[in-house]
N, C-alpha and C. Protein backbone atom coordinates (compact mmCIF):
# COMPACT_ATOMS: atom_id res chain seq x y z
N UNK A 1 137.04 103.64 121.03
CA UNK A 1 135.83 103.43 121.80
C UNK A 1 135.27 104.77 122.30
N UNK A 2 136.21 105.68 122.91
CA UNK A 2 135.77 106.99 123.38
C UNK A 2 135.03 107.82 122.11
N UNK A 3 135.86 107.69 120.69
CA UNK A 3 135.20 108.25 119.57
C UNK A 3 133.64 107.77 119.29
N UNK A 4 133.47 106.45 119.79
CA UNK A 4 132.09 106.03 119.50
C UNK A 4 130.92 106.61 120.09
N UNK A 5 131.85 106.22 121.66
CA UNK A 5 130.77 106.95 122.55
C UNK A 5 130.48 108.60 122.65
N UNK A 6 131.51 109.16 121.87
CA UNK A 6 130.73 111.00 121.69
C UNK A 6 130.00 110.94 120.69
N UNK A 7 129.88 110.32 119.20
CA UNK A 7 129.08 110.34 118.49
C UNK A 7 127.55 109.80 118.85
N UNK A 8 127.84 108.67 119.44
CA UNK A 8 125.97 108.26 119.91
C UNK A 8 125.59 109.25 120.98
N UNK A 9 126.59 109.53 121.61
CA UNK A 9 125.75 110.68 122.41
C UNK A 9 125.50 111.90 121.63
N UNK A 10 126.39 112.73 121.30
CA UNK A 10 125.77 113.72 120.00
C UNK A 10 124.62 112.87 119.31
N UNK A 11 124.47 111.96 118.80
CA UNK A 11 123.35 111.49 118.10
C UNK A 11 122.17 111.86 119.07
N UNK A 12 122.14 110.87 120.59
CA UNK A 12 121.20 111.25 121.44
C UNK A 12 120.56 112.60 121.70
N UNK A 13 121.75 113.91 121.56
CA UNK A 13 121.46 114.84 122.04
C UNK A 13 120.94 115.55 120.98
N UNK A 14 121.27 115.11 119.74
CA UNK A 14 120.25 116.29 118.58
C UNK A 14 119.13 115.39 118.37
N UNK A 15 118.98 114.37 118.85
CA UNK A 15 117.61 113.71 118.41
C UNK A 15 116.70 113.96 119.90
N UNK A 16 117.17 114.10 120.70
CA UNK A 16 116.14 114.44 121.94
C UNK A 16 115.64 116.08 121.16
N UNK A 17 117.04 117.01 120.84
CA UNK A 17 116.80 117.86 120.90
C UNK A 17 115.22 118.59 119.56
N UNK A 18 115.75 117.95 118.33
CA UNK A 18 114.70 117.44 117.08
C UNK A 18 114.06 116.53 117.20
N UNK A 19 113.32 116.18 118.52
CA UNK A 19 112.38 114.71 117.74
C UNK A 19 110.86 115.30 118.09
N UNK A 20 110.43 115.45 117.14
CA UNK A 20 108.71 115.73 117.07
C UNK A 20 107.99 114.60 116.59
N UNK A 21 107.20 114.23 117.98
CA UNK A 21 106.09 113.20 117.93
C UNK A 21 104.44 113.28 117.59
N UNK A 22 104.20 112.65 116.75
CA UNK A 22 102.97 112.58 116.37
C UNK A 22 102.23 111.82 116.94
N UNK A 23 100.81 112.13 118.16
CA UNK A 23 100.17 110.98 118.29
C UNK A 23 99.02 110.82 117.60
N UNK A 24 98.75 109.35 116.88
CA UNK A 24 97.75 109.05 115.98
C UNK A 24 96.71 108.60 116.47
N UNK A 25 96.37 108.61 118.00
CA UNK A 25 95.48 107.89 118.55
C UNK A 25 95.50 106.27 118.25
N UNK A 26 94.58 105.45 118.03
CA UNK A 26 94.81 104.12 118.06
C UNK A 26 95.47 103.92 116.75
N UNK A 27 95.99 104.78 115.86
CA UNK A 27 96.63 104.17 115.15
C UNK A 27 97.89 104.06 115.35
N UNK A 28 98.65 104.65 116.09
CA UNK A 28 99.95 104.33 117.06
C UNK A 28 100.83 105.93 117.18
N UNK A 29 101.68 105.93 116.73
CA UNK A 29 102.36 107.54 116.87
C UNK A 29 103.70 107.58 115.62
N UNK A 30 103.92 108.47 115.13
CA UNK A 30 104.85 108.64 114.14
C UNK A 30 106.13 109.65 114.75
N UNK A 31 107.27 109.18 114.79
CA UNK A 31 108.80 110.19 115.65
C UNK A 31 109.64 110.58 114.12
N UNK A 32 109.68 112.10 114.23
CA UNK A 32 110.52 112.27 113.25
C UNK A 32 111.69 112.90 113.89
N UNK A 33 112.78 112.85 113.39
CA UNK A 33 114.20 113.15 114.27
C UNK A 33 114.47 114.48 113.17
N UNK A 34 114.85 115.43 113.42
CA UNK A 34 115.15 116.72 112.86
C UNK A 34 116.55 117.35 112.84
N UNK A 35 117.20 116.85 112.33
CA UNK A 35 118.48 117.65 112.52
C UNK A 35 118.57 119.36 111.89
N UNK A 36 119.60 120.15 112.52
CA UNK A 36 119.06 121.49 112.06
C UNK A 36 118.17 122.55 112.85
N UNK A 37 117.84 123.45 112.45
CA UNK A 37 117.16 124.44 113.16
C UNK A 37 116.12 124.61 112.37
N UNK A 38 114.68 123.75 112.99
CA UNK A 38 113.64 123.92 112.92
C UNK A 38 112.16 124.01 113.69
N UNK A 39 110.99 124.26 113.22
CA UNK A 39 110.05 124.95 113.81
C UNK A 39 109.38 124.12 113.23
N UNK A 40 108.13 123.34 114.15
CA UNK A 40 106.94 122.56 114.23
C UNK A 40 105.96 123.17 114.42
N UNK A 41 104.46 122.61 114.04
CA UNK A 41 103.62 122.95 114.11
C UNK A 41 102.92 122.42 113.80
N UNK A 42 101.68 121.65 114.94
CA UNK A 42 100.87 120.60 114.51
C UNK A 42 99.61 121.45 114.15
N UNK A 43 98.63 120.50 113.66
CA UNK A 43 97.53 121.10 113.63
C UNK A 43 96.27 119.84 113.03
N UNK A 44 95.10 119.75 113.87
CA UNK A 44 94.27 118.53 113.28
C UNK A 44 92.98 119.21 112.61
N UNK A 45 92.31 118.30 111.71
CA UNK A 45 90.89 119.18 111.04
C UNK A 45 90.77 118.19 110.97
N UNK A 46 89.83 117.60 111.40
CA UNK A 46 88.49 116.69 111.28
C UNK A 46 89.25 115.04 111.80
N UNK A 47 89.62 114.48 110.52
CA UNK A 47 90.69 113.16 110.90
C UNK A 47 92.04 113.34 110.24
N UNK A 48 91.91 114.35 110.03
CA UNK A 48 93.75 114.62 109.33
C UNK A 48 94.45 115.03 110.29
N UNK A 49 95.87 114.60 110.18
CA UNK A 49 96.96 115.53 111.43
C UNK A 49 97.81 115.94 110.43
N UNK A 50 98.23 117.41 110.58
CA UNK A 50 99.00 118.02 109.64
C UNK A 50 100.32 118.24 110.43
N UNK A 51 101.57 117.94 110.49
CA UNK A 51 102.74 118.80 111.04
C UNK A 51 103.09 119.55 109.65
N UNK A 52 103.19 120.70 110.00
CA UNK A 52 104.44 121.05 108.99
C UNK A 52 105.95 121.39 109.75
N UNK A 53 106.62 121.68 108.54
CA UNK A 53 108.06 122.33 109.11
C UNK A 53 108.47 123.12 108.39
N UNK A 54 109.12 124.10 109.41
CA UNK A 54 110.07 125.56 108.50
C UNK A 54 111.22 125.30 109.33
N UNK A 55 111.68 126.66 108.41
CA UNK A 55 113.03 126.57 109.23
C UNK A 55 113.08 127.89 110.32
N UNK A 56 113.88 127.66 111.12
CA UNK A 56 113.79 128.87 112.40
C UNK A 56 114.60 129.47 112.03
N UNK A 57 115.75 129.90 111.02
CA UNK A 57 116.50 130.63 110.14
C UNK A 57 115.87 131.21 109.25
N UNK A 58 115.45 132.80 109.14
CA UNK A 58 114.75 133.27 107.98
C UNK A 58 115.56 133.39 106.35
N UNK A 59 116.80 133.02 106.32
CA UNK A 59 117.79 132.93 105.74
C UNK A 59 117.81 131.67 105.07
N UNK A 60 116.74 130.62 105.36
CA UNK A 60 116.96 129.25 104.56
C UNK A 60 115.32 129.24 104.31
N UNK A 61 115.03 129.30 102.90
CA UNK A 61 114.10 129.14 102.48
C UNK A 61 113.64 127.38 102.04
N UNK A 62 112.94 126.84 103.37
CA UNK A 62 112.17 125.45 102.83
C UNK A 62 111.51 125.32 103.79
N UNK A 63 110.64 124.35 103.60
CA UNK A 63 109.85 123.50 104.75
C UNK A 63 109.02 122.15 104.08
N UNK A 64 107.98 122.10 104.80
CA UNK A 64 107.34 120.34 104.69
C UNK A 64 106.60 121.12 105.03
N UNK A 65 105.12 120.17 104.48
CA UNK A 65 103.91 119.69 105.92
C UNK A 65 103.79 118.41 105.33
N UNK A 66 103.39 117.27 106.31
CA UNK A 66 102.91 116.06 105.96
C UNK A 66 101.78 116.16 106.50
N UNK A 67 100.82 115.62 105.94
CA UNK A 67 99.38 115.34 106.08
C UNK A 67 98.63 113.82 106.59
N UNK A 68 98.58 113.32 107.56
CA UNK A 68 98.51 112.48 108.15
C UNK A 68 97.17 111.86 108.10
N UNK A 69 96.83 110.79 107.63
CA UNK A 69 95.10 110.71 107.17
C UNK A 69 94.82 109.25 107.50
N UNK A 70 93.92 108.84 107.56
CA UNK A 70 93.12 107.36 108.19
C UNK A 70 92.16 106.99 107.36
N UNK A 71 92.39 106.40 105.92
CA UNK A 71 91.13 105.92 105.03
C UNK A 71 90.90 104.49 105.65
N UNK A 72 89.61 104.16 105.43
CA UNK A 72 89.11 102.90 105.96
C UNK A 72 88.71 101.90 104.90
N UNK A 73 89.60 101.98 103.74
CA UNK A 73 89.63 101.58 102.81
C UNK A 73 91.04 101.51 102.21
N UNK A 74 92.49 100.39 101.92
CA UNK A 74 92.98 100.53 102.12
C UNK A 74 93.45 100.34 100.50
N UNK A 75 93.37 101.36 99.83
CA UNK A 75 93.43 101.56 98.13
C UNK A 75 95.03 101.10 97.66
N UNK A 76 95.81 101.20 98.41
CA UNK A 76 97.05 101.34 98.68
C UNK A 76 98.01 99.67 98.93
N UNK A 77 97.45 98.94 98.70
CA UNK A 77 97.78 97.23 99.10
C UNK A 77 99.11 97.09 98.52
N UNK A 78 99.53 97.77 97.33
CA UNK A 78 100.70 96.55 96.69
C UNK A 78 101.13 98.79 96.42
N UNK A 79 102.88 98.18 96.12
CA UNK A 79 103.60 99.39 96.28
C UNK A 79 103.10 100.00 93.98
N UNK A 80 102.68 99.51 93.24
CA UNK A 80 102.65 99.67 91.78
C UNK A 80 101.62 100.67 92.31
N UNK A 81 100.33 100.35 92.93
CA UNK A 81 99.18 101.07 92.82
C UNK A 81 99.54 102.30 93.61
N UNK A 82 100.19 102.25 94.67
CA UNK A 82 100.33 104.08 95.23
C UNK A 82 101.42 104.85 94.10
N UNK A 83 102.57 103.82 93.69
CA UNK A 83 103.31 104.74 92.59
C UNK A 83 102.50 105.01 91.40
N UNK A 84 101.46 104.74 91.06
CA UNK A 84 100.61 105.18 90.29
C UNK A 84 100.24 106.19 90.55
N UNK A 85 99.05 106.32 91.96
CA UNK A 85 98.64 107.24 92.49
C UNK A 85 99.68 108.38 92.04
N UNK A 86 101.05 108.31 93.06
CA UNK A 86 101.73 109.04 93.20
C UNK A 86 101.82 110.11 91.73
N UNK A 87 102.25 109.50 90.88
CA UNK A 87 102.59 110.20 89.28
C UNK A 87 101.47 111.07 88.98
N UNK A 88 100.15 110.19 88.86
CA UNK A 88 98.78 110.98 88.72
C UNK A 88 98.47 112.27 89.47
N UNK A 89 98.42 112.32 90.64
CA UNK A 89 98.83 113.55 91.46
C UNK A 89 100.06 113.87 91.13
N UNK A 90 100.74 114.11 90.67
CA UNK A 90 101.95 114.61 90.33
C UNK A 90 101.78 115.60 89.15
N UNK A 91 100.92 114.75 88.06
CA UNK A 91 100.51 115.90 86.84
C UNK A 91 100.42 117.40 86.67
N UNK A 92 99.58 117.43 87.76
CA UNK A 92 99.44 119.45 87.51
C UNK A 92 101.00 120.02 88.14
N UNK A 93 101.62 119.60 89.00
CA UNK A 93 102.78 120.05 88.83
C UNK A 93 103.77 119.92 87.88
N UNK A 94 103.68 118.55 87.46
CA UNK A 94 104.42 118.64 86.18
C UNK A 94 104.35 119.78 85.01
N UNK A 95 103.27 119.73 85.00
CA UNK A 95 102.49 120.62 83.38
C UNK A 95 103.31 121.71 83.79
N UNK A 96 103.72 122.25 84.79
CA UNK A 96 104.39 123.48 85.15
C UNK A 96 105.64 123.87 85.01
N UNK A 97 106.32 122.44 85.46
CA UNK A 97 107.55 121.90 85.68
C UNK A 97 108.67 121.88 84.48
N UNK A 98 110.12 122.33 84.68
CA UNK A 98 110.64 121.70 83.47
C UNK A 98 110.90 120.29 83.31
N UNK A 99 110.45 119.34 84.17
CA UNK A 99 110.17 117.83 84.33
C UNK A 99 109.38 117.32 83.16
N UNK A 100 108.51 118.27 83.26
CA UNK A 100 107.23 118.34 82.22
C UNK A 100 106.07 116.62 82.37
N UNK A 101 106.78 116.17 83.61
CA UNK A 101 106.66 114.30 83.69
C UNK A 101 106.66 114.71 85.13
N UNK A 102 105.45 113.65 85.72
CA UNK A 102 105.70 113.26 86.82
C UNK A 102 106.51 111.58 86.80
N UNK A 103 107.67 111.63 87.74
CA UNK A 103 108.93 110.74 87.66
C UNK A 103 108.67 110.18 88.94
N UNK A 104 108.14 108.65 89.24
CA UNK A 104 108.21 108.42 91.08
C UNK A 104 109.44 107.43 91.32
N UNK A 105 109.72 107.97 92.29
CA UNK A 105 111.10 107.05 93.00
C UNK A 105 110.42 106.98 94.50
N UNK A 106 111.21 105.82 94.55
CA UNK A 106 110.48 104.83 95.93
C UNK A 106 111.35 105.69 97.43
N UNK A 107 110.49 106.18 98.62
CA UNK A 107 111.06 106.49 100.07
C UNK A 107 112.06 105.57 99.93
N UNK A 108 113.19 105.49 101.14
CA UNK A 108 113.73 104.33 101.65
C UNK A 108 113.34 105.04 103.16
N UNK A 109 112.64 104.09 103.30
CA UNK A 109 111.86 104.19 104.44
C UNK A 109 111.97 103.10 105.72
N UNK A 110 111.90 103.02 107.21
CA UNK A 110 112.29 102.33 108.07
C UNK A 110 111.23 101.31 108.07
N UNK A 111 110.06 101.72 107.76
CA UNK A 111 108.71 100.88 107.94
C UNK A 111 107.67 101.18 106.91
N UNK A 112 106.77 100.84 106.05
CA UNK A 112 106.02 100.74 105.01
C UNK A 112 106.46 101.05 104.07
N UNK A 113 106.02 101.76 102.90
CA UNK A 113 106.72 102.10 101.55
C UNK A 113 105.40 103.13 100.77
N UNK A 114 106.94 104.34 100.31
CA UNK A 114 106.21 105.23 99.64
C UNK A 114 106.78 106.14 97.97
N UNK A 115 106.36 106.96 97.78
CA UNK A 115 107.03 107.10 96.47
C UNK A 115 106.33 108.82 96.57
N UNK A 116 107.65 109.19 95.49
CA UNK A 116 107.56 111.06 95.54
C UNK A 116 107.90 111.30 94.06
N UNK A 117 107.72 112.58 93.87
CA UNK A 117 108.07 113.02 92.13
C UNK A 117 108.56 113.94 92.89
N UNK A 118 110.05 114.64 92.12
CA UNK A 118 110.17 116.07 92.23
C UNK A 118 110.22 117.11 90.84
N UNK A 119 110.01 118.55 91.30
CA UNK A 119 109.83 119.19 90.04
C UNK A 119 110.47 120.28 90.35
N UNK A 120 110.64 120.90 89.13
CA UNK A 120 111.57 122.26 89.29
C UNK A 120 111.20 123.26 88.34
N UNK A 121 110.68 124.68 89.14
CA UNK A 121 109.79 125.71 88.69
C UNK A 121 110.64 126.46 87.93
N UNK A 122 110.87 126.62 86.39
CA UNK A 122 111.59 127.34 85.49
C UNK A 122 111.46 128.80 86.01
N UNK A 123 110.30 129.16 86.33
CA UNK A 123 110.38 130.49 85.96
C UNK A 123 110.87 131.09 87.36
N UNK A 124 111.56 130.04 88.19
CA UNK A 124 112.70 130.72 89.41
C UNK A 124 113.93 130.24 89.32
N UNK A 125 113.94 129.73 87.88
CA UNK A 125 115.78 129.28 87.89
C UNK A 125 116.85 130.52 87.43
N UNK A 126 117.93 130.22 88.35
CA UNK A 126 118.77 131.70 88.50
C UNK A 126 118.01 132.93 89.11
N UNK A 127 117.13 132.72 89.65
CA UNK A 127 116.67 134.39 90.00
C UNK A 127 116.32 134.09 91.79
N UNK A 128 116.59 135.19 92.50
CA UNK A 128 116.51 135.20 93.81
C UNK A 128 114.92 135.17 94.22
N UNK A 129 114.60 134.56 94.82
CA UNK A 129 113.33 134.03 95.20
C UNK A 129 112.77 134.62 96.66
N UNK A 130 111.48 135.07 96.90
CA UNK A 130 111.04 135.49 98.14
C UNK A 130 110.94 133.80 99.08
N UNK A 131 110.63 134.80 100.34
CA UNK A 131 110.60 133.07 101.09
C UNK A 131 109.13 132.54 101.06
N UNK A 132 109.34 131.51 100.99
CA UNK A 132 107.78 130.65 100.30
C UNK A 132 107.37 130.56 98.77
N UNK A 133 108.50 131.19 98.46
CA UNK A 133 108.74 130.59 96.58
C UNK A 133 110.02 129.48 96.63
N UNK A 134 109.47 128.15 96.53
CA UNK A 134 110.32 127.36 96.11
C UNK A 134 110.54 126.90 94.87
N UNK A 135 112.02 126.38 94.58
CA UNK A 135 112.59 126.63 92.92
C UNK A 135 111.95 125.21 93.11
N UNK A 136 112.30 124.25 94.03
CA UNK A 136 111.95 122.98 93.73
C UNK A 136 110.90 122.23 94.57
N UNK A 137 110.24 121.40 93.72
CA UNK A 137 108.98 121.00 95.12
C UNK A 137 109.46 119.34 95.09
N UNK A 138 108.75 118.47 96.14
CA UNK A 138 108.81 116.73 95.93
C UNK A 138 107.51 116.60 96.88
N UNK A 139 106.61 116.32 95.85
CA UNK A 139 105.38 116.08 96.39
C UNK A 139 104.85 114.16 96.22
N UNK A 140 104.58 113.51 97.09
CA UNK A 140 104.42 112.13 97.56
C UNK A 140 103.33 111.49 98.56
N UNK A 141 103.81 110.57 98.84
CA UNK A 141 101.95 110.05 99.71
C UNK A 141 103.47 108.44 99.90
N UNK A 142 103.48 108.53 101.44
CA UNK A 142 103.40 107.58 102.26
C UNK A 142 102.55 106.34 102.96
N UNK A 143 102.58 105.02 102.31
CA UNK A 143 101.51 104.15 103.42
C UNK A 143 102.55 103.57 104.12
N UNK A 144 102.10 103.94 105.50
CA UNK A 144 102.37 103.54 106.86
C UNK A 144 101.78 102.10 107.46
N UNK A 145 100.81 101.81 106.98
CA UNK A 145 100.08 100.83 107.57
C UNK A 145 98.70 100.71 106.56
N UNK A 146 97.58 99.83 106.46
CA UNK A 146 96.56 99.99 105.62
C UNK A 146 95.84 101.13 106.30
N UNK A 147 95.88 101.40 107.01
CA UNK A 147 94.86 102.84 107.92
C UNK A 147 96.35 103.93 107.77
N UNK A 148 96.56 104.05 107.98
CA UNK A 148 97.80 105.35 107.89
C UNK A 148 98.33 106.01 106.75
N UNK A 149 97.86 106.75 106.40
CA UNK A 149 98.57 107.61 104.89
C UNK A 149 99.47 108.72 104.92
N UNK A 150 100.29 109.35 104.99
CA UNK A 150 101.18 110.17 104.77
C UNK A 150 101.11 111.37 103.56
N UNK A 151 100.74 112.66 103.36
CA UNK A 151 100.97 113.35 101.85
C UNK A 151 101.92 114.01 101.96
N UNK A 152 103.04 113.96 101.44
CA UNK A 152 104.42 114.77 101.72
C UNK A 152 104.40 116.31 101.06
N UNK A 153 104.92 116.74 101.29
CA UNK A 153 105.23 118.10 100.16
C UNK A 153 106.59 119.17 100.90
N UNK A 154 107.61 119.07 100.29
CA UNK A 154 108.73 119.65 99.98
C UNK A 154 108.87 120.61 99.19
N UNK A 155 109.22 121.82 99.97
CA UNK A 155 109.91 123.02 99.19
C UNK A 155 110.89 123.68 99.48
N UNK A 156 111.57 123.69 98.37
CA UNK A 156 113.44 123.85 98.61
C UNK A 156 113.76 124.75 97.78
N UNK A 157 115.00 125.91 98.06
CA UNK A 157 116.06 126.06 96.77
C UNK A 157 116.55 125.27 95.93
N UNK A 158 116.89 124.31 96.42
CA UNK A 158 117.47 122.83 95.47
C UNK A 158 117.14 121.66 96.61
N UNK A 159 117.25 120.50 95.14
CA UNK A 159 117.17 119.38 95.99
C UNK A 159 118.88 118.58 96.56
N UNK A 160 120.04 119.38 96.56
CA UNK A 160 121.28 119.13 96.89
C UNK A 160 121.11 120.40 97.94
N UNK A 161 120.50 121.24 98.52
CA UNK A 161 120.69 122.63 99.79
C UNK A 161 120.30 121.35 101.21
N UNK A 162 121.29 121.66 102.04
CA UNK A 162 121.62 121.21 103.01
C UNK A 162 119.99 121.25 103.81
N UNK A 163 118.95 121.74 103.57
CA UNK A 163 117.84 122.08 104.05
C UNK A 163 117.07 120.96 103.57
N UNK A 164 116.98 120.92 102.29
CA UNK A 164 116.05 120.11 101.80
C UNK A 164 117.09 118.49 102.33
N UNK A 165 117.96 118.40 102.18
CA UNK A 165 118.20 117.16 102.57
C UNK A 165 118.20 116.84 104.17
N UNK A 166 117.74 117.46 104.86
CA UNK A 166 117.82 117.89 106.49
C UNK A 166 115.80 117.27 106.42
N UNK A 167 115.37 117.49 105.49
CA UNK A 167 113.83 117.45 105.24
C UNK A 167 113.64 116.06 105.14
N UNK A 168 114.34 115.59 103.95
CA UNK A 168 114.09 114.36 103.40
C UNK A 168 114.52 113.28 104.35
N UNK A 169 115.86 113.31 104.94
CA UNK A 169 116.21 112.46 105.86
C UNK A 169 115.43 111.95 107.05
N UNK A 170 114.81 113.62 107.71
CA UNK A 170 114.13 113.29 108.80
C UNK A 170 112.83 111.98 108.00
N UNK A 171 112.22 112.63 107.20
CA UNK A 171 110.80 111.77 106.36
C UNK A 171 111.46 110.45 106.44
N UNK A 172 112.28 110.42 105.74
CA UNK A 172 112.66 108.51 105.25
C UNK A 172 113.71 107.55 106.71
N UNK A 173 113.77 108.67 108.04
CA UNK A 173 114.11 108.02 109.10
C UNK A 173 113.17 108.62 110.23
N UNK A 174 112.15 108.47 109.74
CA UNK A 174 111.13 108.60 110.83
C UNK A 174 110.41 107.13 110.90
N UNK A 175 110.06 107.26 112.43
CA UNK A 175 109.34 105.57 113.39
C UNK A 175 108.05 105.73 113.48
N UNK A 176 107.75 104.51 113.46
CA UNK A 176 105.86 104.72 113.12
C UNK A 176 105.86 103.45 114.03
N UNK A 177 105.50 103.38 114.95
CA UNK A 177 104.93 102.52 115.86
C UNK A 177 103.11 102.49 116.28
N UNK A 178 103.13 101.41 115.54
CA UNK A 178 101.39 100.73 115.30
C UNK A 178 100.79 100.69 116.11
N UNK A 179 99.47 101.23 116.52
CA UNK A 179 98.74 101.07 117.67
C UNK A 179 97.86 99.41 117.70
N UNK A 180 97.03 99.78 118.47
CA UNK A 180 96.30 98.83 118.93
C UNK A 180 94.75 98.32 117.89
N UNK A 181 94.86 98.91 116.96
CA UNK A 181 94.42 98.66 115.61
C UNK A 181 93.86 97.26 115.38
């Protein structure tokens, strides 16, 4: 019992300590929990909310931004048509990619449903990379709600570096609580 209760509290205490909240105005607010040592940074243009994330270690090359958007048109109804989307935007990275294919696999996500491709830039495999050259990207689009869209984008050394999976986790265990919509 004592073992339980230090783990939920460690849980409590790195999630107070990582949790960056998004407010969406009436569309409700999005909590992402962060494990790790990282650096936020919101920023809005027009009706988009952008967070991104780096890392506060100059020594671990990755980050995110998700792109947070409000169409009033909700293109997105059934999960086939955004994994469509998804692949189609996926193309010009592919063409690059030794993927050579955009490939979508479904979020596992707490609330709505989304889908990502990842790709991997040949011409940085085996070779030491500056920071903000990532070997691997996973670029995607989240629906949250019919008004709520999500555009993901991941860049990693690998998609197995303790960073990028520190990325992905927070994304697919983050809370989206619906406003008054």
């Amino acid at each position: 019992m004592k073992t339980l209760f230090t783990i939920l509290l460690l849980c409590v205490a790195v999630s107070a300590r990582g949790q960056e909240v998004l407010d969406l105005g009436a569309h409700g607010k999005l909590t992402l929990y962060l494990l790790g040592d990282w650096r936020t940074e919101v920023s809005t243009l027009g009706r988009e909310i952008t967070l991104t994330i780096k890392s506060a270690k100059e020594a671990t090359n990755a980050s995110c931004t998700l792109a947070v958007s409000f169409p009033e048109v909700d293109r997105f109804d059934t999960k086939a048509k955004l994994k469509m989307r998804v692949e189609i935007d996926g193309q010009g990275y592919a063409a690059q990619s030794v993927e050579g294919r955009a490939y979508a696999q479904e979020f596992t996500l707490t609330k709505g449903y989304g889908f990502y491709c990842n790709f991997t830039d040949p011409s940085l495999r085996g070779k030491p990379v500056k920071p903000g050259d990532y070997k691997v990207a996973t670029v995607g689009t989240i629906r949250l709600s019919p008004q709520v869209l999500v555009n993901v984008f991941i860049g990693a050394e690998g998609f197995r570096d303790a960073a990028y999976q520190q990325i992905l986790g927070a994304i697919e265990g983050m809370e989206f609580s619906p406003g008054r919509r």
